[in-house]
Structure formats: structure tokens, C-alpha cells
N, C-alpha and C. Protein backbone atom coordinates (compact mmCIF):
# COMPACT_ATOMS: atom_id res chain seq x y z
N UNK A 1 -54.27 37.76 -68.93
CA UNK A 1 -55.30 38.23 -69.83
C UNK A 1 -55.27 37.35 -71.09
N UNK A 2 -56.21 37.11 -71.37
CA UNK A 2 -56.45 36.04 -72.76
C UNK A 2 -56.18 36.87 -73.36
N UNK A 3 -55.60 36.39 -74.51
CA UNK A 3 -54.70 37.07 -76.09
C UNK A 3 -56.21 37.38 -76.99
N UNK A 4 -56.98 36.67 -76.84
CA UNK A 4 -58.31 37.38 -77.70
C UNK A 4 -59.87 38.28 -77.06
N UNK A 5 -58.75 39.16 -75.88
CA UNK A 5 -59.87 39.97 -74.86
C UNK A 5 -58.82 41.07 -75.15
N UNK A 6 -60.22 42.17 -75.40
CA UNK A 6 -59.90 43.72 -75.38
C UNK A 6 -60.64 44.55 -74.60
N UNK A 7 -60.40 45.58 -73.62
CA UNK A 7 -60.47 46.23 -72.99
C UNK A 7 -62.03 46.73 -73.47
N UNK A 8 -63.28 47.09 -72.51
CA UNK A 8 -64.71 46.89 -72.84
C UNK A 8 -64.69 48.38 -72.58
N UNK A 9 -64.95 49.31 -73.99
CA UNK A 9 -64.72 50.78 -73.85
C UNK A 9 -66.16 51.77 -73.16
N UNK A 10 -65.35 52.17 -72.10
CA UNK A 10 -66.39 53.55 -71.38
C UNK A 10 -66.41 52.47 -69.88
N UNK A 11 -65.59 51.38 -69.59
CA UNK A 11 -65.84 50.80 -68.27
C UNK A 11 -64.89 51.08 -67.57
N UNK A 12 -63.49 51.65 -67.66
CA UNK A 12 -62.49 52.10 -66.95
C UNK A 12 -61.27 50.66 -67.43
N UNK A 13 -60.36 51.24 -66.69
CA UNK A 13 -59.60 49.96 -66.42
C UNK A 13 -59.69 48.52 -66.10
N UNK A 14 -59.36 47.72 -66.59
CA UNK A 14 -59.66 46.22 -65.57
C UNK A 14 -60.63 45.01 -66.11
N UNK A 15 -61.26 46.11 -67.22
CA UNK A 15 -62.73 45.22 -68.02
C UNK A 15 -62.47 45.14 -69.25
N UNK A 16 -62.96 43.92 -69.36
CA UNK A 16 -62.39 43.10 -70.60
C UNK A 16 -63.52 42.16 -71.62
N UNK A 17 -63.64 42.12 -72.73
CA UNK A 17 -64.49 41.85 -73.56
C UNK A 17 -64.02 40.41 -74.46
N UNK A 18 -64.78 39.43 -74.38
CA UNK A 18 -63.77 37.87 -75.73
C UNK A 18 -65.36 38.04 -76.03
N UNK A 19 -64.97 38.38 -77.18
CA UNK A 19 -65.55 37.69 -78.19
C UNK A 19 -65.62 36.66 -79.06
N UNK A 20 -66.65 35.95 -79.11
CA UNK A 20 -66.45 34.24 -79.60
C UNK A 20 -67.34 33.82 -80.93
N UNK A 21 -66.89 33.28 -81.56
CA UNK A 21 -68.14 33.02 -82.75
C UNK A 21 -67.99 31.67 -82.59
N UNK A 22 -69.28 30.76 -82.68
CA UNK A 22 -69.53 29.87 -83.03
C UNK A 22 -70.28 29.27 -84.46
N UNK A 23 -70.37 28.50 -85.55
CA UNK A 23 -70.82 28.51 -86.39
C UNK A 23 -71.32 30.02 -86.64
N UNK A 24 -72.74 30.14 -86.62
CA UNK A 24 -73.50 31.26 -87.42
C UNK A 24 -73.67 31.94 -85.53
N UNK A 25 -73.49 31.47 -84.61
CA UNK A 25 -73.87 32.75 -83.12
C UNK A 25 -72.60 33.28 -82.94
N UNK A 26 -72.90 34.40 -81.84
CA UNK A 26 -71.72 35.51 -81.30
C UNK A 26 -72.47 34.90 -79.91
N UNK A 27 -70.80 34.73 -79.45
CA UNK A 27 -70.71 35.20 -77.75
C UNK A 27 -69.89 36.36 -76.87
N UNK A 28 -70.19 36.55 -76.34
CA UNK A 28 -69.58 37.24 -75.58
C UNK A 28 -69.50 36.92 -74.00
N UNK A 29 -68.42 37.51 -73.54
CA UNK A 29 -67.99 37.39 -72.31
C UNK A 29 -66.99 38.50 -71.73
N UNK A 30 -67.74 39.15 -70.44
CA UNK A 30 -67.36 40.47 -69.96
C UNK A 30 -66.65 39.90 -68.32
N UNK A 31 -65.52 40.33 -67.94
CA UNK A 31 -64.59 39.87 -67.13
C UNK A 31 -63.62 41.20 -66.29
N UNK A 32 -63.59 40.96 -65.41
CA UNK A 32 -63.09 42.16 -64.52
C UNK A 32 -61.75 41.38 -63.60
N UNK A 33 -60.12 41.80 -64.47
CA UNK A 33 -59.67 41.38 -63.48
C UNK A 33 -58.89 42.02 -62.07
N UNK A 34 -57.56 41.93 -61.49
CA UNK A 34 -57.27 42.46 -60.14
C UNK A 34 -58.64 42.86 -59.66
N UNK A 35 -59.12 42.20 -59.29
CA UNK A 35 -60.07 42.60 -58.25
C UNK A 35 -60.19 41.48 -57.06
N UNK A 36 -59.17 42.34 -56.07
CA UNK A 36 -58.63 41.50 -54.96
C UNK A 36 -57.71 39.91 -55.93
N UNK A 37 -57.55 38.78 -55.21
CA UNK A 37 -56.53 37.98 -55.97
C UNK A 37 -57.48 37.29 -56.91
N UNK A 38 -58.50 37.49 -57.26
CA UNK A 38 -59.64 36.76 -58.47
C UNK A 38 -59.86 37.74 -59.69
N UNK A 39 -60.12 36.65 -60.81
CA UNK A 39 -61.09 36.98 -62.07
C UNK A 39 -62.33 37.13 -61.82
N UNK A 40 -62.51 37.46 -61.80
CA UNK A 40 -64.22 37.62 -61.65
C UNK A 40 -65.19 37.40 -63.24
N UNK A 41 -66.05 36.80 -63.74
CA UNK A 41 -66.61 36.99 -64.58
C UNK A 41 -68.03 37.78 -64.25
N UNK A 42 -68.40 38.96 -65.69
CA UNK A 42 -69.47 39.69 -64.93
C UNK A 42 -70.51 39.34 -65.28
N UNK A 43 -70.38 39.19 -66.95
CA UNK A 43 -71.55 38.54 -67.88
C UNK A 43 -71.29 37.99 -68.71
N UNK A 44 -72.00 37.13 -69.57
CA UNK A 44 -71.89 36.35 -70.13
C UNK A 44 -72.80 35.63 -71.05
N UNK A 45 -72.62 36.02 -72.37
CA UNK A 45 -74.51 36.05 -73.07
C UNK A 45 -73.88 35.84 -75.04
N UNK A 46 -75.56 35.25 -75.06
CA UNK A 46 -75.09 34.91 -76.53
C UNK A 46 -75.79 36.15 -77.43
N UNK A 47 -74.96 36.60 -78.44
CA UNK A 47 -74.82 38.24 -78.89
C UNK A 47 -76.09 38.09 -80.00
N UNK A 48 -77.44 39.03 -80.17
CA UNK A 48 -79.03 38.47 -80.57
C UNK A 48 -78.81 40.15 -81.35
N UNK A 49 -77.70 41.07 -81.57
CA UNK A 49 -78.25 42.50 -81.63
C UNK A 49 -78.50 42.25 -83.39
N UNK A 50 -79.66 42.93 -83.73
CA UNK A 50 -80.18 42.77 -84.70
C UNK A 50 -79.74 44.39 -85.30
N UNK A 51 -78.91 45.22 -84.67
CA UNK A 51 -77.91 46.27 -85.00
C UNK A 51 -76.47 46.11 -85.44
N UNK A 52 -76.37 45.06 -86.39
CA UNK A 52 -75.21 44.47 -86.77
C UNK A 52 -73.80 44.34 -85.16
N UNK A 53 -72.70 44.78 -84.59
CA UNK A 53 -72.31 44.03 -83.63
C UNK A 53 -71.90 45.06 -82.68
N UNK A 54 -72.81 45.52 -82.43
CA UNK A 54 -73.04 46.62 -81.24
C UNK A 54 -73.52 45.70 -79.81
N UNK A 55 -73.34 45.93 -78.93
CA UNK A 55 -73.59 45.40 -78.23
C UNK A 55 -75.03 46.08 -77.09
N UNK A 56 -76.05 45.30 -77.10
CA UNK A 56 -77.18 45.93 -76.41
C UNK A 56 -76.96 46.12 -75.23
N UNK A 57 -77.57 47.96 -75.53
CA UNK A 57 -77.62 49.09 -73.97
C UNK A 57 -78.16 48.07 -72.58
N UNK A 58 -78.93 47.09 -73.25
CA UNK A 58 -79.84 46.24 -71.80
C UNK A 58 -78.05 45.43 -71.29
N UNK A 59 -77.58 45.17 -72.70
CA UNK A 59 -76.61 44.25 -71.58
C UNK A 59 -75.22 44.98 -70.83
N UNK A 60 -75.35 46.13 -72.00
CA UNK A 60 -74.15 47.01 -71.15
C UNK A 60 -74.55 47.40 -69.66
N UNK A 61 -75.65 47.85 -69.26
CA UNK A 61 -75.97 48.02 -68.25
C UNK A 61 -76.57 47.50 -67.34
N UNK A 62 -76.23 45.70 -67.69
CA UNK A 62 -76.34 44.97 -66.84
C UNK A 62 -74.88 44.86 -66.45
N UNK A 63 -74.25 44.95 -67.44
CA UNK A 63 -72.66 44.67 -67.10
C UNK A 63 -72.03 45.75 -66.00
N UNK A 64 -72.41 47.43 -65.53
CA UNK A 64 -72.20 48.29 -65.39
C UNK A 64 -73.06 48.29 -63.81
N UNK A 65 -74.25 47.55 -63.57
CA UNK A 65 -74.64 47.30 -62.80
C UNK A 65 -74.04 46.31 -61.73
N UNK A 66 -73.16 45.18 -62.51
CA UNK A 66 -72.40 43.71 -61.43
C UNK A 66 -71.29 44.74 -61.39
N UNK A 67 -70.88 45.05 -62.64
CA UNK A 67 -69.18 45.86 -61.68
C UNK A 67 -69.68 46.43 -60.49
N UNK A 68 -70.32 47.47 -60.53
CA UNK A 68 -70.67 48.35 -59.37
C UNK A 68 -71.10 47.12 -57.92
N UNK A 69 -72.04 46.09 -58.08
CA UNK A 69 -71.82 45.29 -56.85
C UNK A 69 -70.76 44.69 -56.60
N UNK A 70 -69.79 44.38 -57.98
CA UNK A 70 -68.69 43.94 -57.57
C UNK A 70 -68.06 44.56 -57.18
N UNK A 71 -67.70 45.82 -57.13
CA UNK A 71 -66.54 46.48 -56.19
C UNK A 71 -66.81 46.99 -54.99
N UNK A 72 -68.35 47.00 -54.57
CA UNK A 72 -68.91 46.83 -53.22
C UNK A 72 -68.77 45.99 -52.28
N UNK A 73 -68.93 44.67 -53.28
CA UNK A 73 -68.86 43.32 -52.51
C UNK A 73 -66.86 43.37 -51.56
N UNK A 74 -66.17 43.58 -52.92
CA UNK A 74 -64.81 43.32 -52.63
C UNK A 74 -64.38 44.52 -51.50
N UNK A 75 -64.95 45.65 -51.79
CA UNK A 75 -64.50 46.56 -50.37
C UNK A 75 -65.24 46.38 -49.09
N UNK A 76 -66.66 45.57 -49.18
CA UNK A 76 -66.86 45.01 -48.22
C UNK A 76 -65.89 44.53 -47.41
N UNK A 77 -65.35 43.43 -48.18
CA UNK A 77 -64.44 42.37 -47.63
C UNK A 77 -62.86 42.88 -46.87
N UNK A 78 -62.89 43.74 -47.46
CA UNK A 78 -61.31 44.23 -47.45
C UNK A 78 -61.37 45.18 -45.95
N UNK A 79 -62.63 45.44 -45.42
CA UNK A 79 -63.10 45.73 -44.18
C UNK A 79 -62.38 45.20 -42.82
């Protein structure tokens, strides 16, 4: 686990949040690991919330949407 990722709150275990500043932008980057022997990255976006550093409902629940195929995909496999 990278030393500047914290746990992405209301996603369970396993999900993880880096936050990045560049000059004057925010990034972010949402990451799910043990899942099977990979990192998985879920999303990954440059931070636009005009709600000081909340992170937008559109992207949380895009993020909430790949976990969910991602742990489909991986129990697929494990078939």
C-alpha cells in the first residue's frame, strides 16, 4: 500500500484513495487491492468539485459501479 493512500470511506475494506496535487489541479486515484494476486486500479480522474474537496457523487458511483464488476469479473474466474 502506498504510504500516501487512505482507505476510500463507505467502500468496505480493500479500497483505497491517493490523492495528488499538481501545481493549482487535484488528482485522484481509487485502487482495490487483494483482489485475487493483482492491484487493480478502479478510477482515476482529475478532481473539478467546485464543493471545495468532496469528491463528486457521479464519480463515487462510478467507482462503486467497477468494484461491483470487479468482484464479478474475479469470481468469475475463480470458477
Amino acid at each position: 500500500m502506498a504510504g500516501i493512500a487512505k482507505p476510500l470511506k463507505g467502500f468496505g475494506s480493500g479500497i483505497f484513495e491517493v490523492a495528488l496535487k499538481y501545481r493549482t489541479d487535484a488528482f485522484r486515484l481509487v485502487y482495490a487491492v487483494q483482489v485475487g494476486d493483482a492491484v487493480w486500479v478502479v478510477h482515476a480522474f482529475q478532481k473539478k468539485s467546485t464543493s471545495g474537496i468532496k469528491t463528486s457523487q457521479a464519480d463515487l458511483d462510478l467507482v462503486r459501479q467497477r468494484i461491483k464488476q470487479l468482484m464479478e469479473l474475479v469470481s468469475d474466474g475463480q470458477r
